[in-house]
PDB file of N, CA and C in Angstrom:
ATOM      1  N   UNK A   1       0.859  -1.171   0.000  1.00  0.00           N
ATOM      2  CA  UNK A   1       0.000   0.000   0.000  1.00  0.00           C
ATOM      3  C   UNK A   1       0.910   1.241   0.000  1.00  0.00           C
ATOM      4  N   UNK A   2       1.070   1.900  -0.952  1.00  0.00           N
ATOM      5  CA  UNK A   2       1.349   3.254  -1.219  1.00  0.00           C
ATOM      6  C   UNK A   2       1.307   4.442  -0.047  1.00  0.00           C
ATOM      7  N   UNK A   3       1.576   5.350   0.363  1.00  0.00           N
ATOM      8  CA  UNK A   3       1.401   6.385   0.854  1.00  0.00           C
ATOM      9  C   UNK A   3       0.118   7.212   0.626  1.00  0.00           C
ATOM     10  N   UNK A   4      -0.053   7.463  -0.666  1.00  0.00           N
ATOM     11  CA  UNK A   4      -1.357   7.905  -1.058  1.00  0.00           C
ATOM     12  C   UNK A   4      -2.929   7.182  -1.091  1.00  0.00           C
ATOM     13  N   UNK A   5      -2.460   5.868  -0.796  1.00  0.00           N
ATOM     14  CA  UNK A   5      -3.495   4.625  -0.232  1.00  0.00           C
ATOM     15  C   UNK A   5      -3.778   5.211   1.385  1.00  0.00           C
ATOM     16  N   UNK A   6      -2.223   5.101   1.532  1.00  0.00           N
ATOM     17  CA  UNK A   6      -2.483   4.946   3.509  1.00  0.00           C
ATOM     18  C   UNK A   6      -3.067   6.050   3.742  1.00  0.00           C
ATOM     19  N   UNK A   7      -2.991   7.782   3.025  1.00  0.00           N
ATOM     20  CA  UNK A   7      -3.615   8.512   3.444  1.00  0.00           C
ATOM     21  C   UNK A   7      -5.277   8.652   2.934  1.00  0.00           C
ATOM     22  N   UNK A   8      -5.653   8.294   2.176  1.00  0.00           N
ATOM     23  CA  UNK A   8      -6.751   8.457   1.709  1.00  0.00           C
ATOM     24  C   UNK A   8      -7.706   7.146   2.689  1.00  0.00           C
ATOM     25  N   UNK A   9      -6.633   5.978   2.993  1.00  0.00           N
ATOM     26  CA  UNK A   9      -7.434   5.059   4.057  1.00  0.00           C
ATOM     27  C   UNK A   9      -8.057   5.571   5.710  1.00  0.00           C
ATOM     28  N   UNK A  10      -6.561   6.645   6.140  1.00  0.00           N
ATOM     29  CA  UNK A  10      -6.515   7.391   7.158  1.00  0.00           C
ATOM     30  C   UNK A  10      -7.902   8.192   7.293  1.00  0.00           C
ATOM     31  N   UNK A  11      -7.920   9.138   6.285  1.00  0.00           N
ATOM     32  CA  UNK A  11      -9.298   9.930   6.201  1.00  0.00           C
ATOM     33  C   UNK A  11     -10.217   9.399   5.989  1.00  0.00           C
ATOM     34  N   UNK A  12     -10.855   8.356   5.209  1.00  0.00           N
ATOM     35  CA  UNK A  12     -11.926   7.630   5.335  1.00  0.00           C
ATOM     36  C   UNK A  12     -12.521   7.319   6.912  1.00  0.00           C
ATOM     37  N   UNK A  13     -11.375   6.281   7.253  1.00  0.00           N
ATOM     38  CA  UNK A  13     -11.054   6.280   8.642  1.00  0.00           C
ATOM     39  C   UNK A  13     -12.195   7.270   9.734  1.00  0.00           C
ATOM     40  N   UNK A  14     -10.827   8.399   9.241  1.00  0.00           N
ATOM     41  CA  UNK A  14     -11.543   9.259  10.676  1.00  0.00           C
ATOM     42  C   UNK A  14     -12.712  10.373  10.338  1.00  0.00           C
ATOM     43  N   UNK A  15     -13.258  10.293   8.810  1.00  0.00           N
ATOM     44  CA  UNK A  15     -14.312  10.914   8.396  1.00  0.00           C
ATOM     45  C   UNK A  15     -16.021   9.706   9.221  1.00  0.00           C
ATOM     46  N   UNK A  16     -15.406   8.060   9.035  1.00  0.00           N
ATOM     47  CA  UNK A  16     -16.424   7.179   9.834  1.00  0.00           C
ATOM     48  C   UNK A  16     -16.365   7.272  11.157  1.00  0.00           C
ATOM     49  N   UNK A  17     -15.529   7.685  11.523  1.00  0.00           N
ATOM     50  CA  UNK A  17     -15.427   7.968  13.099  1.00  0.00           C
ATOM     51  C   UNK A  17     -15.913   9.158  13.896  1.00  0.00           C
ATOM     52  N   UNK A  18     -16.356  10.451  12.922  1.00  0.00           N
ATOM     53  CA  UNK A  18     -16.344  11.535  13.402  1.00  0.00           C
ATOM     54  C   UNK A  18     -18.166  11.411  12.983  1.00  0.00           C
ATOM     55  N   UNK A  19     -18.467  10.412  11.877  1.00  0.00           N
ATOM     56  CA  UNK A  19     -19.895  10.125  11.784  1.00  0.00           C
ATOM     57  C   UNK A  19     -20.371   9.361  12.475  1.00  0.00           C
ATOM     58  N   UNK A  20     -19.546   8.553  13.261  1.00  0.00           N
ATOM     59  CA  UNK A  20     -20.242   7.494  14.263  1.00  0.00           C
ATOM     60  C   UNK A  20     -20.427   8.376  14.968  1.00  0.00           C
ATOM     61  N   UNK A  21     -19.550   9.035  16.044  1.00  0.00           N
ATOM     62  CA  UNK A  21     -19.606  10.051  17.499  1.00  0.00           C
ATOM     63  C   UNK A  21     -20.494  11.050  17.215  1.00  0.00           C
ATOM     64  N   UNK A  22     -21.199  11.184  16.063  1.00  0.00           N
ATOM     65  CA  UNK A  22     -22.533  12.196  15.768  1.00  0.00           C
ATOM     66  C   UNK A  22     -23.391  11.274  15.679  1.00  0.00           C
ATOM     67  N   UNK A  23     -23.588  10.561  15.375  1.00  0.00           N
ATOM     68  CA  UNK A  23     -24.518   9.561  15.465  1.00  0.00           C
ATOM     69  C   UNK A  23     -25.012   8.538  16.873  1.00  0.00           C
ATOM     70  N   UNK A  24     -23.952   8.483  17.402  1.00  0.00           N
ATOM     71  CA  UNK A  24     -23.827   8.159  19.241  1.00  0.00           C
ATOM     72  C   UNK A  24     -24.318   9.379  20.151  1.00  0.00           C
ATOM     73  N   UNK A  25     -23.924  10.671  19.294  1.00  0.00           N
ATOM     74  CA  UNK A  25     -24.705  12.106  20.319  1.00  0.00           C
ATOM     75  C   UNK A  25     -26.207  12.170  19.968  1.00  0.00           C
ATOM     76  N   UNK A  26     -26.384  11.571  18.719  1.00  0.00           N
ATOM     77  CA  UNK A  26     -28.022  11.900  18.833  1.00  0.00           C
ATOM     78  C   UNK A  26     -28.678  11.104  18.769  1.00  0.00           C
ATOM     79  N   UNK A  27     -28.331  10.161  18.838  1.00  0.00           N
ATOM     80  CA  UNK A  27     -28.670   8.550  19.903  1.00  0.00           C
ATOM     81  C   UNK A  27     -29.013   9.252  21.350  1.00  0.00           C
ATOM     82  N   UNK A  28     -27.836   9.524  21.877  1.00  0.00           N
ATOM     83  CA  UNK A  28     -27.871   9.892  23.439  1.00  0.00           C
ATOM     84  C   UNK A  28     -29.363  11.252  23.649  1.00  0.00           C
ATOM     85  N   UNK A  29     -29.416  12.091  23.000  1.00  0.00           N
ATOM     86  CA  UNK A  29     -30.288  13.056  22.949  1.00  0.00           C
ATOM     87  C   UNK A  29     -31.504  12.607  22.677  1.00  0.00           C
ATOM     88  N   UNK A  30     -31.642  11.569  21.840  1.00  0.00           N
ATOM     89  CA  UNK A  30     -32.898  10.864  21.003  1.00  0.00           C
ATOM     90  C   UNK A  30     -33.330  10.270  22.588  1.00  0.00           C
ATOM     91  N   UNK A  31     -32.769   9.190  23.490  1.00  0.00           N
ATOM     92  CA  UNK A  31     -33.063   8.494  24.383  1.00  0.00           C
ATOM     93  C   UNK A  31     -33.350   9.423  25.558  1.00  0.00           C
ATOM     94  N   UNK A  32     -32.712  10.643  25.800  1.00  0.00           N
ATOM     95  CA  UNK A  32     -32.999  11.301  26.788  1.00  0.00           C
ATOM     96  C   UNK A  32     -34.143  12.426  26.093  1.00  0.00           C
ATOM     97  N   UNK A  33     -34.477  12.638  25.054  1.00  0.00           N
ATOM     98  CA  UNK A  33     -36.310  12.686  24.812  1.00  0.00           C
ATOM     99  C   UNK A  33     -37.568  12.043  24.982  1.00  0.00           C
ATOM    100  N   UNK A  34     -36.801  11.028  24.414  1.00  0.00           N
ATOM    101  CA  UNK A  34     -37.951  10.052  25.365  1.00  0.00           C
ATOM    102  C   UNK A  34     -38.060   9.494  26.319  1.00  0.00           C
ATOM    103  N   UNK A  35     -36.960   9.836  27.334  1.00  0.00           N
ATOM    104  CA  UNK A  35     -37.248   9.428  28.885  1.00  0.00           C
ATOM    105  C   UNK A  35     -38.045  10.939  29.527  1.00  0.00           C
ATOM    106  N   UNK A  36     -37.534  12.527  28.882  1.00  0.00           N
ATOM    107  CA  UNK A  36     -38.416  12.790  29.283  1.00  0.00           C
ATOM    108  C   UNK A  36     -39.877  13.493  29.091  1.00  0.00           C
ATOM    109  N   UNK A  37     -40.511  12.790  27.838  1.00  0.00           N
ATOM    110  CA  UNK A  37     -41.263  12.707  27.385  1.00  0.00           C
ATOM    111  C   UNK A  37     -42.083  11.827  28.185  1.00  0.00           C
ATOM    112  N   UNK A  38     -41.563  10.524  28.649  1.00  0.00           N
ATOM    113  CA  UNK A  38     -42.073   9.139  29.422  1.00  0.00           C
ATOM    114  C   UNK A  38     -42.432   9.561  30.495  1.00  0.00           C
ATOM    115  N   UNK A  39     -41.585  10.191  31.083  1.00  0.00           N
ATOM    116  CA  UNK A  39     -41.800  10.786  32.856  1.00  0.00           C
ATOM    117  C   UNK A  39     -42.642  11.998  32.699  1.00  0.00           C
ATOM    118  N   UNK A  40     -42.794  12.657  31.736  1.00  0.00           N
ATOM    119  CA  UNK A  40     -43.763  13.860  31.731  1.00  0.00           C
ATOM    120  C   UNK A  40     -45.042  13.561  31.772  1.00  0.00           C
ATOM    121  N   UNK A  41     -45.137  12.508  30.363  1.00  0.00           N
ATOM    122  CA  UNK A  41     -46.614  12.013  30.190  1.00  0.00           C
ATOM    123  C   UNK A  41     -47.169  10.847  31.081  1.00  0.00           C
ATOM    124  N   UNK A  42     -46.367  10.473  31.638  1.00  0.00           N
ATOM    125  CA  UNK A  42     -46.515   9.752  33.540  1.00  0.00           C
ATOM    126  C   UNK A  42     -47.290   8.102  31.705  1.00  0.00           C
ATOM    127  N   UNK A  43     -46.122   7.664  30.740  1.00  0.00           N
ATOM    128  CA  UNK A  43     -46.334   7.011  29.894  1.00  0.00           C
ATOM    129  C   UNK A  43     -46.493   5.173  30.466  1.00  0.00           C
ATOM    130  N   UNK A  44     -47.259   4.378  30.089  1.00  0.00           N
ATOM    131  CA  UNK A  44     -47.478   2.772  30.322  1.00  0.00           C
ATOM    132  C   UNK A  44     -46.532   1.829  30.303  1.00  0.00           C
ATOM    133  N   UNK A  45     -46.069   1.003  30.614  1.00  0.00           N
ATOM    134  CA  UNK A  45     -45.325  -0.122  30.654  1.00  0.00           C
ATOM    135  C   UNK A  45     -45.096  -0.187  29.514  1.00  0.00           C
ATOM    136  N   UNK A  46     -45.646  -0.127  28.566  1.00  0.00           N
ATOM    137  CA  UNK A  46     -45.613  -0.659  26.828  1.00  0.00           C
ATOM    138  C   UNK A  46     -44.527   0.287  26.389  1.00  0.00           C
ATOM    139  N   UNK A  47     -44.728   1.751  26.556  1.00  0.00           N
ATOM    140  CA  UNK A  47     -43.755   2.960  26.034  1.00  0.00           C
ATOM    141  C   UNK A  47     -42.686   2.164  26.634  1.00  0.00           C
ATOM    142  N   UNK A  48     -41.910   1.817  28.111  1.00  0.00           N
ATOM    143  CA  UNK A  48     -40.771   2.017  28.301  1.00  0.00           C
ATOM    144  C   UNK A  48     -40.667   0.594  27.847  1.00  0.00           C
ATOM    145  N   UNK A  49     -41.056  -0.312  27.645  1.00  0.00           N
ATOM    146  CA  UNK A  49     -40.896  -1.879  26.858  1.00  0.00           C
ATOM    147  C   UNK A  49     -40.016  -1.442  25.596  1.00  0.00           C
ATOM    148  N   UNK A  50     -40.841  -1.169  24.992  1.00  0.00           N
ATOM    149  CA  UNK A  50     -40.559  -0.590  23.337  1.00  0.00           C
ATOM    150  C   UNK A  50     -39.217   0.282  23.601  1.00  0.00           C
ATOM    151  N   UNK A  51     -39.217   1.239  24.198  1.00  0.00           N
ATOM    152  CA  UNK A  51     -38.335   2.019  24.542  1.00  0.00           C
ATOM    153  C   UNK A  51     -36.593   1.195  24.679  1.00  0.00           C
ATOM    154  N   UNK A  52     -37.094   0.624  25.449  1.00  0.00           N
ATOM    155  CA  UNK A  52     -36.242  -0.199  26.309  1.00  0.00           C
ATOM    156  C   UNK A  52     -35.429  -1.405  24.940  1.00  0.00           C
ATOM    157  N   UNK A  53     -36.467  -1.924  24.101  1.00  0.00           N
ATOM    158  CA  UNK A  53     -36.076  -2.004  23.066  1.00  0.00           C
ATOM    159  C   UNK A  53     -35.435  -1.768  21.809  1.00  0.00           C
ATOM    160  N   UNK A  54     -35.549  -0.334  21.800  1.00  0.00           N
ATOM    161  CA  UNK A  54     -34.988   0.615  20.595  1.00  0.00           C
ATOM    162  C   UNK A  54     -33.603   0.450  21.123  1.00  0.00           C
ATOM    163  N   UNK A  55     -33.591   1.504  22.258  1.00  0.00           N
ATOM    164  CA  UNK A  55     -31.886   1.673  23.123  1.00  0.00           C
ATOM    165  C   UNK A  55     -31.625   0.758  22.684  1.00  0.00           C
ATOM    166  N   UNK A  56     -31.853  -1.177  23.222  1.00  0.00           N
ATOM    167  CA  UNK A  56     -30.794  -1.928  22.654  1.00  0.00           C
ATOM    168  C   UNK A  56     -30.635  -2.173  21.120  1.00  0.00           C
ATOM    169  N   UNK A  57     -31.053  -1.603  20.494  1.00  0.00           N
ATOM    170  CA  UNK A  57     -31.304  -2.619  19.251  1.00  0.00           C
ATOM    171  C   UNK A  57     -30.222  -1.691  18.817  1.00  0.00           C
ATOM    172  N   UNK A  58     -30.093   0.267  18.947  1.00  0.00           N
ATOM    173  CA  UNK A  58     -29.494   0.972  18.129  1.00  0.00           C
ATOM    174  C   UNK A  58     -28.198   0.849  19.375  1.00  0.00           C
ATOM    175  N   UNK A  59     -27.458   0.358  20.247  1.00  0.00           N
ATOM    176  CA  UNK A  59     -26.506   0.248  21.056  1.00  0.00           C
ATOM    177  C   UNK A  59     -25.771  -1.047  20.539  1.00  0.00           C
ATOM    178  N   UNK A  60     -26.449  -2.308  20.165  1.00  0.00           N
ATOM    179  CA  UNK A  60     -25.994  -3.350  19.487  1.00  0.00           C
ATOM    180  C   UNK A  60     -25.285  -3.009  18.039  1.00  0.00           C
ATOM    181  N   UNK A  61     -26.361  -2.158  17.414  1.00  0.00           N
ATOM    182  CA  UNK A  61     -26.020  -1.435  15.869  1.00  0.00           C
ATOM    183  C   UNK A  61     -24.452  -0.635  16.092  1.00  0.00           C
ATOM    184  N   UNK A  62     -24.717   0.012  17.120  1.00  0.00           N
ATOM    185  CA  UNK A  62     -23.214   1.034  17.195  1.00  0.00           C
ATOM    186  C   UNK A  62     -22.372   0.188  17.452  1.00  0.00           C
ATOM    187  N   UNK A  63     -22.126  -1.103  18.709  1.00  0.00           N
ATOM    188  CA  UNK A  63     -21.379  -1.557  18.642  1.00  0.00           C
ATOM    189  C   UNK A  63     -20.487  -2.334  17.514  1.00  0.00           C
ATOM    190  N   UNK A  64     -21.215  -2.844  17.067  1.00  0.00           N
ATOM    191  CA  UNK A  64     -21.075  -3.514  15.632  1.00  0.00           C
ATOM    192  C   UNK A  64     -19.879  -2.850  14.373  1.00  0.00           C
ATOM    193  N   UNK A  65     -20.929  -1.254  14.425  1.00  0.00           N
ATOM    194  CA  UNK A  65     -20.414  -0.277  13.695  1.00  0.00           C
ATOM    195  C   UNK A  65     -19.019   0.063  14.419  1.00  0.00           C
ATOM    196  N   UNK A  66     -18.327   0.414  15.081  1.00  0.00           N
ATOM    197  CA  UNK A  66     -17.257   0.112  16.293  1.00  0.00           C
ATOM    198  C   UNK A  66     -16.127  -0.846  15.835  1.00  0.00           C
ATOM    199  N   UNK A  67     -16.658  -2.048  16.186  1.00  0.00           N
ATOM    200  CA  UNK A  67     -15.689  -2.670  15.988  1.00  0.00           C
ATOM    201  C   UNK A  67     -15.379  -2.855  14.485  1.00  0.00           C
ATOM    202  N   UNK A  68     -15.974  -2.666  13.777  1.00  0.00           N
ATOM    203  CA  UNK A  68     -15.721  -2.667  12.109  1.00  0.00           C
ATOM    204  C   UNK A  68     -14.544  -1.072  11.911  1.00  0.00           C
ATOM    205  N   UNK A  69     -15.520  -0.395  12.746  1.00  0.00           N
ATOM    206  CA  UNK A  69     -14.117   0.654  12.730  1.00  0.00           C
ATOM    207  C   UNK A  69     -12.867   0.757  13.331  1.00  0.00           C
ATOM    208  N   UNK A  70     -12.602  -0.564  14.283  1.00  0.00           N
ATOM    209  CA  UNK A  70     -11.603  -0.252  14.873  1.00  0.00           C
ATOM    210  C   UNK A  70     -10.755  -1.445  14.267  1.00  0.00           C
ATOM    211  N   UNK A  71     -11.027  -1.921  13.859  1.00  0.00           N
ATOM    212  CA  UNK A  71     -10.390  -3.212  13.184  1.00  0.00           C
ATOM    213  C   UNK A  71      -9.615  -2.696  11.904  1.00  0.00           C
ATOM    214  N   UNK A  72      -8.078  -2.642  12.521  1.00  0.00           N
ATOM    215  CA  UNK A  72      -6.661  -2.526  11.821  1.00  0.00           C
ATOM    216  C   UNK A  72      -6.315  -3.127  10.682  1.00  0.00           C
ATOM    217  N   UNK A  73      -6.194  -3.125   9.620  1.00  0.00           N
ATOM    218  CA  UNK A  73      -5.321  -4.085   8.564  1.00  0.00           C
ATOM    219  C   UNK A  73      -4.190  -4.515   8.879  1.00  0.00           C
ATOM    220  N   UNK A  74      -3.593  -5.357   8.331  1.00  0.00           N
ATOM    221  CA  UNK A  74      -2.548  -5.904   8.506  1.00  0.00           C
ATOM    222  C   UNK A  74      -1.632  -5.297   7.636  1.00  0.00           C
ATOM    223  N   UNK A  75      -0.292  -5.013   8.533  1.00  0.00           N
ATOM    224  CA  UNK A  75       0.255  -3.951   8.119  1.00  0.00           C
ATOM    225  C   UNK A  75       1.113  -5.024   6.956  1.00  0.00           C
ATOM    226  N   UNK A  76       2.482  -4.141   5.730  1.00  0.00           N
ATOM    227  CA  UNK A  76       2.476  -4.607   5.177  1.00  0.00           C
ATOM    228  C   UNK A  76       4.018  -5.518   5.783  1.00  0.00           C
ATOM    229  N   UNK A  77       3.850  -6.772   5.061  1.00  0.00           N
ATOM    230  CA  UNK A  77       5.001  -7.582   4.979  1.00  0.00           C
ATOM    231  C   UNK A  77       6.546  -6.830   4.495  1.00  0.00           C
ATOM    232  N   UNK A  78       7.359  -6.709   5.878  1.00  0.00           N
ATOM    233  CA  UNK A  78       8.551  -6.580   5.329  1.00  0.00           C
ATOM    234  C   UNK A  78       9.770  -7.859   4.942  1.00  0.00           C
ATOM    235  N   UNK A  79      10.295  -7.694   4.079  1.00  0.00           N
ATOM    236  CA  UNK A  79      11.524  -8.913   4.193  1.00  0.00           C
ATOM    237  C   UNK A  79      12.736  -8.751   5.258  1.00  0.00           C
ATOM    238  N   UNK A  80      13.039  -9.540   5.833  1.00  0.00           N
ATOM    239  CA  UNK A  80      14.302  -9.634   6.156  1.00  0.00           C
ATOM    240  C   UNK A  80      15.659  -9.235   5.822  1.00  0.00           C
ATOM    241  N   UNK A  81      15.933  -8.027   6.539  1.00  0.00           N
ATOM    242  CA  UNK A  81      17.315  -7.796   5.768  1.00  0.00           C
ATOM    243  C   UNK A  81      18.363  -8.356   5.541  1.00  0.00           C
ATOM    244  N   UNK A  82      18.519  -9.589   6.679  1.00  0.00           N
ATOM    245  CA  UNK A  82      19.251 -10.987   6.278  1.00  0.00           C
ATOM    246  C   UNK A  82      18.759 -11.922   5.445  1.00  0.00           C
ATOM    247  N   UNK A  83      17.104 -11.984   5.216  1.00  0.00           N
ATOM    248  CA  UNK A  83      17.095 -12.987   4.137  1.00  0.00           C
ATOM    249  C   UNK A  83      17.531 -12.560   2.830  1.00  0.00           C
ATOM    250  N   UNK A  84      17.583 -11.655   2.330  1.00  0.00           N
ATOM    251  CA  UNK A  84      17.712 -10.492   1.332  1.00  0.00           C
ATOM    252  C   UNK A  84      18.450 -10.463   0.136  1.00  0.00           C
ATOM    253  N   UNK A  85      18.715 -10.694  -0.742  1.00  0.00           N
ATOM    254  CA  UNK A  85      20.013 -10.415  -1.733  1.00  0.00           C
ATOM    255  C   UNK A  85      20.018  -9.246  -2.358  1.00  0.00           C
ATOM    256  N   UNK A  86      21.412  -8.843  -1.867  1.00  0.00           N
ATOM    257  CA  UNK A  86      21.982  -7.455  -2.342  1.00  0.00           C
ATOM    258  C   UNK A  86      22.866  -7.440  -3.327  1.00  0.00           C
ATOM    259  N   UNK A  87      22.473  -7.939  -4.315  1.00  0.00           N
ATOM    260  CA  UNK A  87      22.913  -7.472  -5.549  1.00  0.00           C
ATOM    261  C   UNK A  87      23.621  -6.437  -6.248  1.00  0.00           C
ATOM    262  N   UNK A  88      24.759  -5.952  -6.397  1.00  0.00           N
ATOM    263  CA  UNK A  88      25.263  -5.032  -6.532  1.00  0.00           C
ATOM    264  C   UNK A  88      26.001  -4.597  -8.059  1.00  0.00           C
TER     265      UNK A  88
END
């Protein structure tokens, strides 16, 4: 991989990363609307069921999304400078 690979991999990179952590803030904002939406409207067992449901389903989703982002390539194979022939 080239230099101009590794950087264009780099920014991809941290362009998915800077869209996950916006996407994890309005997750967090989304869930704390409807808790207090829930406690306002004094809401049924069913709201915080469902509720209770979403949180995990989009917390499983992020995780997922996570580890796909944190997962490194394998860097590249160098040779041995003793296995090597130096040809001159």
């Amino acid at each position: 991989m080239n230099r101009f690979e590794k950087q264009t991999e780099r920014q991809r990179r941290s362009s998915l990363g800077v869209s996950l952590l916006l996407l994890t803030l309005g997750g967090i904002l989304l869930v704390g609307a409807l808790a207090i939406l829930g406690y306002s409207s004094g809401a049924p067992q069913a709201f915080w069921t469902r509720a209770a449901i979403g949180v995990a389903i989009l917390l499983l989703i992020l995780r997922q999304v996570g580890r796909r982002l944190g997962r490194r390539r394998a860097k590249d194979v160098k040779p041995d400078d003793q296995s090597m022939l130096h040809l001159k």
